[in-house]
C-alpha atoms as a PDB file:
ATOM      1  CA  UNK A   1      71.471 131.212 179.973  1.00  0.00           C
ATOM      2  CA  UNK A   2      69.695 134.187 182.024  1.00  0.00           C
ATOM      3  CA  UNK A   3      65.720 134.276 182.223  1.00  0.00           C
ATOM      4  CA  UNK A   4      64.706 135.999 179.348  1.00  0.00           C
ATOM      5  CA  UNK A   5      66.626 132.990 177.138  1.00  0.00           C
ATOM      6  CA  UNK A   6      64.650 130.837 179.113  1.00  0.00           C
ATOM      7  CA  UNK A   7      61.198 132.524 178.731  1.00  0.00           C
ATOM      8  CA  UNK A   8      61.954 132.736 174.879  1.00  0.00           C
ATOM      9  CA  UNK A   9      62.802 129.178 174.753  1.00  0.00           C
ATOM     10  CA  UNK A  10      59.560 128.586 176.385  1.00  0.00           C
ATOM     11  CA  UNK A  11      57.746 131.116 174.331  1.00  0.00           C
ATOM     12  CA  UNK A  12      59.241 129.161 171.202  1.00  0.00           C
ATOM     13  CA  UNK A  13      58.522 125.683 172.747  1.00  0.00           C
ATOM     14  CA  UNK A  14      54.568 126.351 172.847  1.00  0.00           C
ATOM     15  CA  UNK A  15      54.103 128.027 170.075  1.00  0.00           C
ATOM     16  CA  UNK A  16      56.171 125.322 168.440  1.00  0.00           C
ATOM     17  CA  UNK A  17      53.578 122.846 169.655  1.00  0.00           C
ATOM     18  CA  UNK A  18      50.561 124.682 168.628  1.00  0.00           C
ATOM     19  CA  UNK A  19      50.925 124.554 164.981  1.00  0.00           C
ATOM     20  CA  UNK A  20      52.087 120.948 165.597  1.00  0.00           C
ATOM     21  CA  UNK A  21      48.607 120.255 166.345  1.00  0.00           C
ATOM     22  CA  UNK A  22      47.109 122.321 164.084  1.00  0.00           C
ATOM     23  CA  UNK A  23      49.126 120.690 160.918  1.00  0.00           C
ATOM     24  CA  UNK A  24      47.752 117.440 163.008  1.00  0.00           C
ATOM     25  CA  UNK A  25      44.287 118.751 162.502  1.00  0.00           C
ATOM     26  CA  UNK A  26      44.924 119.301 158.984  1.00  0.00           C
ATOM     27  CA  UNK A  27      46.424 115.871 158.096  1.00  0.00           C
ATOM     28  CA  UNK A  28      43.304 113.780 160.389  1.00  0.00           C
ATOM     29  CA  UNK A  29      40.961 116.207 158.214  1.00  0.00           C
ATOM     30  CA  UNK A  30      42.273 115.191 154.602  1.00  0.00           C
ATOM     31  CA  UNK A  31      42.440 111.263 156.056  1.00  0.00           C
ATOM     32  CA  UNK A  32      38.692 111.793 157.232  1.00  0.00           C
ATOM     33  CA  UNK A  33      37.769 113.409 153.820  1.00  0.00           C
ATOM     34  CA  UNK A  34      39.577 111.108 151.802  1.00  0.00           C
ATOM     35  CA  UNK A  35      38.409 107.909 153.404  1.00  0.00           C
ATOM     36  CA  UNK A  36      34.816 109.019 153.213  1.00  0.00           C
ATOM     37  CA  UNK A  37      34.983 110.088 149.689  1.00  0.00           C
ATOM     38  CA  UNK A  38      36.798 106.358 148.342  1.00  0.00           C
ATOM     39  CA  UNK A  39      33.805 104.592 150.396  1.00  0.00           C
ATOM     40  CA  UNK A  40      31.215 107.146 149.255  1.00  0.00           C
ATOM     41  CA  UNK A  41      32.637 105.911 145.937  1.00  0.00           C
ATOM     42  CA  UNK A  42      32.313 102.365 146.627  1.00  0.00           C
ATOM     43  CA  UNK A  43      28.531 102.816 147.901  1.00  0.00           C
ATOM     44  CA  UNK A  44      27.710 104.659 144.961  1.00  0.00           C
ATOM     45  CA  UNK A  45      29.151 102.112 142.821  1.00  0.00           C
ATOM     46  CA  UNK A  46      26.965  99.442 144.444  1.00  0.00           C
ATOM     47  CA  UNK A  47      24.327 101.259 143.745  1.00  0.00           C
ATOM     48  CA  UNK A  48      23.222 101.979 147.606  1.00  0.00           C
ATOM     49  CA  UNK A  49      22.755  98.157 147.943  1.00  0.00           C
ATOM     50  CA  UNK A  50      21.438  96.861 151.693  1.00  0.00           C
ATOM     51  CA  UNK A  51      25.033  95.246 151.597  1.00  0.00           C
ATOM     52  CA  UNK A  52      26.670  99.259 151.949  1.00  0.00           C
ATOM     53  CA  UNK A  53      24.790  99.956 154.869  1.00  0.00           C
ATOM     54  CA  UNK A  54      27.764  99.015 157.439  1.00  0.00           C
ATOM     55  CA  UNK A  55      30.039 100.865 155.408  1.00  0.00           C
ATOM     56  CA  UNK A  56      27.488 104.128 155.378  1.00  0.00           C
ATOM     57  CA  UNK A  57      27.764 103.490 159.391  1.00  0.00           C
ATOM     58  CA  UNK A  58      31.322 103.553 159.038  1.00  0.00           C
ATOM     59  CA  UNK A  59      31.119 106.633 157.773  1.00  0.00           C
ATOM     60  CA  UNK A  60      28.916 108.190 160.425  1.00  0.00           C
ATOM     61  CA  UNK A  61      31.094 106.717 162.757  1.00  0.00           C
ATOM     62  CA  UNK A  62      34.462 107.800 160.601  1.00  0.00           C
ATOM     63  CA  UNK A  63      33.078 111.357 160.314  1.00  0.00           C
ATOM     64  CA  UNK A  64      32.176 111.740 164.063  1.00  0.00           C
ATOM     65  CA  UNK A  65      35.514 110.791 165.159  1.00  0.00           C
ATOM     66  CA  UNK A  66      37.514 112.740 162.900  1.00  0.00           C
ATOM     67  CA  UNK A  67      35.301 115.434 164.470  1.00  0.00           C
ATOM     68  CA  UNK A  68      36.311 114.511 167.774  1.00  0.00           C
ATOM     69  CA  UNK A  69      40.049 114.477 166.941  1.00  0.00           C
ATOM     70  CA  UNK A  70      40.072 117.974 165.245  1.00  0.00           C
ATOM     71  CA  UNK A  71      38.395 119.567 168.621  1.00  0.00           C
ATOM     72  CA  UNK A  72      40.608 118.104 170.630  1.00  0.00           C
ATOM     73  CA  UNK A  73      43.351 118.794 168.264  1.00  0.00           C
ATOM     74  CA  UNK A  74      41.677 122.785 168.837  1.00  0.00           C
ATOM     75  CA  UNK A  75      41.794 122.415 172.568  1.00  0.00           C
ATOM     76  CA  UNK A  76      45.485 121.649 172.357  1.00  0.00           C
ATOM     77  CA  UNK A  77      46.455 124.656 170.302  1.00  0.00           C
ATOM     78  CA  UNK A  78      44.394 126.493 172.383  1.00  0.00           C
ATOM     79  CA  UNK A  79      46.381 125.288 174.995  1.00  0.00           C
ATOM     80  CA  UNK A  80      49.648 126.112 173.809  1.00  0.00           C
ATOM     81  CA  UNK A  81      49.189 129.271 172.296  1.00  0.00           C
ATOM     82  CA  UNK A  82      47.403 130.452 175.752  1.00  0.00           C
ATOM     83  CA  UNK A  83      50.758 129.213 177.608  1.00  0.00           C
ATOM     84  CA  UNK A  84      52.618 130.772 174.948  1.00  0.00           C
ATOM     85  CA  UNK A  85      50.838 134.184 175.290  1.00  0.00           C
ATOM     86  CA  UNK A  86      51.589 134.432 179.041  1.00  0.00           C
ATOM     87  CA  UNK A  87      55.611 134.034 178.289  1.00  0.00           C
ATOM     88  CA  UNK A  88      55.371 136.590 176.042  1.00  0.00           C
ATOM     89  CA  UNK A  89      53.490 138.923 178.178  1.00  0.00           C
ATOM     90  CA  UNK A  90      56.421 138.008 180.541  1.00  0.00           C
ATOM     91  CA  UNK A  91      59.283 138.906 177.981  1.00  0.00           C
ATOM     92  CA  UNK A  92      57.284 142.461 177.226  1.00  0.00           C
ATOM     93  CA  UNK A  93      57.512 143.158 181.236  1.00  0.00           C
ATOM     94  CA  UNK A  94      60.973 142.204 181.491  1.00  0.00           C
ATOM     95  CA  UNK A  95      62.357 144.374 178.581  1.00  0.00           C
ATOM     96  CA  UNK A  96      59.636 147.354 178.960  1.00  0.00           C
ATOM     97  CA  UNK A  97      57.835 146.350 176.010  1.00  0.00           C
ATOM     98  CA  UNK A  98      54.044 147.390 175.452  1.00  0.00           C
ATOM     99  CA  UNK A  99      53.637 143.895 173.502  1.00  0.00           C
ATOM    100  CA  UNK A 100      50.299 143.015 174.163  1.00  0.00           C
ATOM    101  CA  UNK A 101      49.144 146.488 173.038  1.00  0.00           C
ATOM    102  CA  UNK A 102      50.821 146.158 169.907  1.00  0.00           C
ATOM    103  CA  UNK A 103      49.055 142.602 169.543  1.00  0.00           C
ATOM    104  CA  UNK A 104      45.845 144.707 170.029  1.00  0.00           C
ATOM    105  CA  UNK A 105      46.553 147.362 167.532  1.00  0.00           C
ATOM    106  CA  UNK A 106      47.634 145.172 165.289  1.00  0.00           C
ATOM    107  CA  UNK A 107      44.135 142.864 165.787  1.00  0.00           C
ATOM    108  CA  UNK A 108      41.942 145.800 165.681  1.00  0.00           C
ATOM    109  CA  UNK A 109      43.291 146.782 162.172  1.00  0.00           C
ATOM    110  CA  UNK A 110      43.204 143.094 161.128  1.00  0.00           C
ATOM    111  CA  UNK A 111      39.384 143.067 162.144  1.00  0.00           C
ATOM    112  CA  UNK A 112      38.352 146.158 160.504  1.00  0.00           C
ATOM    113  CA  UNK A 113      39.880 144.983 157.209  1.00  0.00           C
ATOM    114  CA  UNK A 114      38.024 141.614 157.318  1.00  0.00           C
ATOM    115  CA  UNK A 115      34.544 142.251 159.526  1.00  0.00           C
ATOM    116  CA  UNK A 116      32.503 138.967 158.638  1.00  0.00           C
ATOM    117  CA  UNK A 117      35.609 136.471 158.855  1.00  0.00           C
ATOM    118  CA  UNK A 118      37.242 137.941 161.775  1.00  0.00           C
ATOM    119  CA  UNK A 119      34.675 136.361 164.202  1.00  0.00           C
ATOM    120  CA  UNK A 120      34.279 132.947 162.358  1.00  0.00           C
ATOM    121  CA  UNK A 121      36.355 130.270 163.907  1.00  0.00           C
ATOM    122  CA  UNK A 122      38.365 128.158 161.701  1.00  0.00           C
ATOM    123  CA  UNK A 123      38.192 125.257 163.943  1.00  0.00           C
ATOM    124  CA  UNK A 124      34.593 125.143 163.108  1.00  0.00           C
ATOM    125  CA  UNK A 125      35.124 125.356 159.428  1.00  0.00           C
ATOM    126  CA  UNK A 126      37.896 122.128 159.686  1.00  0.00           C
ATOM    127  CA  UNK A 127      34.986 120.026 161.708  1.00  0.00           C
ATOM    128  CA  UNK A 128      32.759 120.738 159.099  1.00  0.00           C
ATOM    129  CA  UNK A 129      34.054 118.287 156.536  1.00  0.00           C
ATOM    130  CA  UNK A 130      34.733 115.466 159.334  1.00  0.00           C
ATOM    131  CA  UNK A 131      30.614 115.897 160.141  1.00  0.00           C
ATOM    132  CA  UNK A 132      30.077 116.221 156.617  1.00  0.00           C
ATOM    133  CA  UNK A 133      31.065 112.879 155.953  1.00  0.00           C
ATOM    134  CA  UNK A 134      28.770 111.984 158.728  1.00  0.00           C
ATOM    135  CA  UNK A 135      26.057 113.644 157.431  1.00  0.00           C
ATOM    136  CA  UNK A 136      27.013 111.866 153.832  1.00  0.00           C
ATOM    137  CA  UNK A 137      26.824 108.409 155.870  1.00  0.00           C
ATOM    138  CA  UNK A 138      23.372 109.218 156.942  1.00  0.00           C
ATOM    139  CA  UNK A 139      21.972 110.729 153.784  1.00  0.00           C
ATOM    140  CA  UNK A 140      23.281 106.881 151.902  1.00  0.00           C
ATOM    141  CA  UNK A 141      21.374 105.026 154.948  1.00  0.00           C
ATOM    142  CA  UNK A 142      18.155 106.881 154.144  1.00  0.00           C
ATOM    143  CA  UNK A 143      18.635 107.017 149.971  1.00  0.00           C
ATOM    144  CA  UNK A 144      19.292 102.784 150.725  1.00  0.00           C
ATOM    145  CA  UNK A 145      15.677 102.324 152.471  1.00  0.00           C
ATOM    146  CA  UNK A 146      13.932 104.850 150.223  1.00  0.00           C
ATOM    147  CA  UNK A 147      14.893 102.902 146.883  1.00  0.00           C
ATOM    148  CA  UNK A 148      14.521 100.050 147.786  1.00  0.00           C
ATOM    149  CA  UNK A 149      10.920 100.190 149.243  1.00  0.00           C
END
């Protein structure tokens, strides 16, 4: 095996790991959501009773963490596909290849055909639902005190 198979097989190894995490994201997202929505369910059912306000703290608590877990989930990628990008920029070097300015090319058409979502950061857009529920949790605290004084 000479070094280029061994930069590739790094190159493949990271990026392997980075959508690892992000189908981890994914799957701790629909847990998150699906969780909150059954006990959202159950409060509702109750009728915001003072006997669903552990459960509505649950879901603060439930929402915050799947937060947590998708950001760090992010940070991981990040990770990888950062480690990945410096083996490839390695690879382009070795066999004369202008990769990263293809990459850039490539980007700058990509950008110009989608200007507003270019910029917006899909990790944002998967901790939305996990702070959602959060938010949900809250909203079933304050509906509980409000009917029932």
């Amino acid at each position: 095996m000479n070094e280029l198979d061994i930069l590739r097989c790094m190159y493949e190894e990271h990026t392997t790991m980075g959508r690892h995490h992000e189908e981890q994201r994914e799957k701790v997202t629909q847990l998150v959501v699906l969780m909150g929505g059954g006990l959202l369910g159950w409060i509702s059912h109750e009728h915001f009773c003072y006997h669903t306000i552990p459960v509505a703290g649950f879901l603060i608590v439930l929402g915050f963490f799947g937060w947590l877990i998708t950001q760090k989930h992010y940070e991981r990628n990040r990770m990888h596909t950062t480690i990945a990008g410096a083996f490839r920029d390695e690879i382009g070097k070795r066999v004369d290849l202008a990769l990263g300015k293809i990459r850039d090319d490539a980007k700058e058409v990509h950008e110009a055909k989608f200007p507003f979502l270019h910029n917006r950061r899909l990790h944002t857009m998967w901790g939305i639902f996990s702070l959602l529920i959060s938010a949900a949790g809250i909203a079933c605290i304050v509906f509980t005190f409000v009917k029932s004084s």
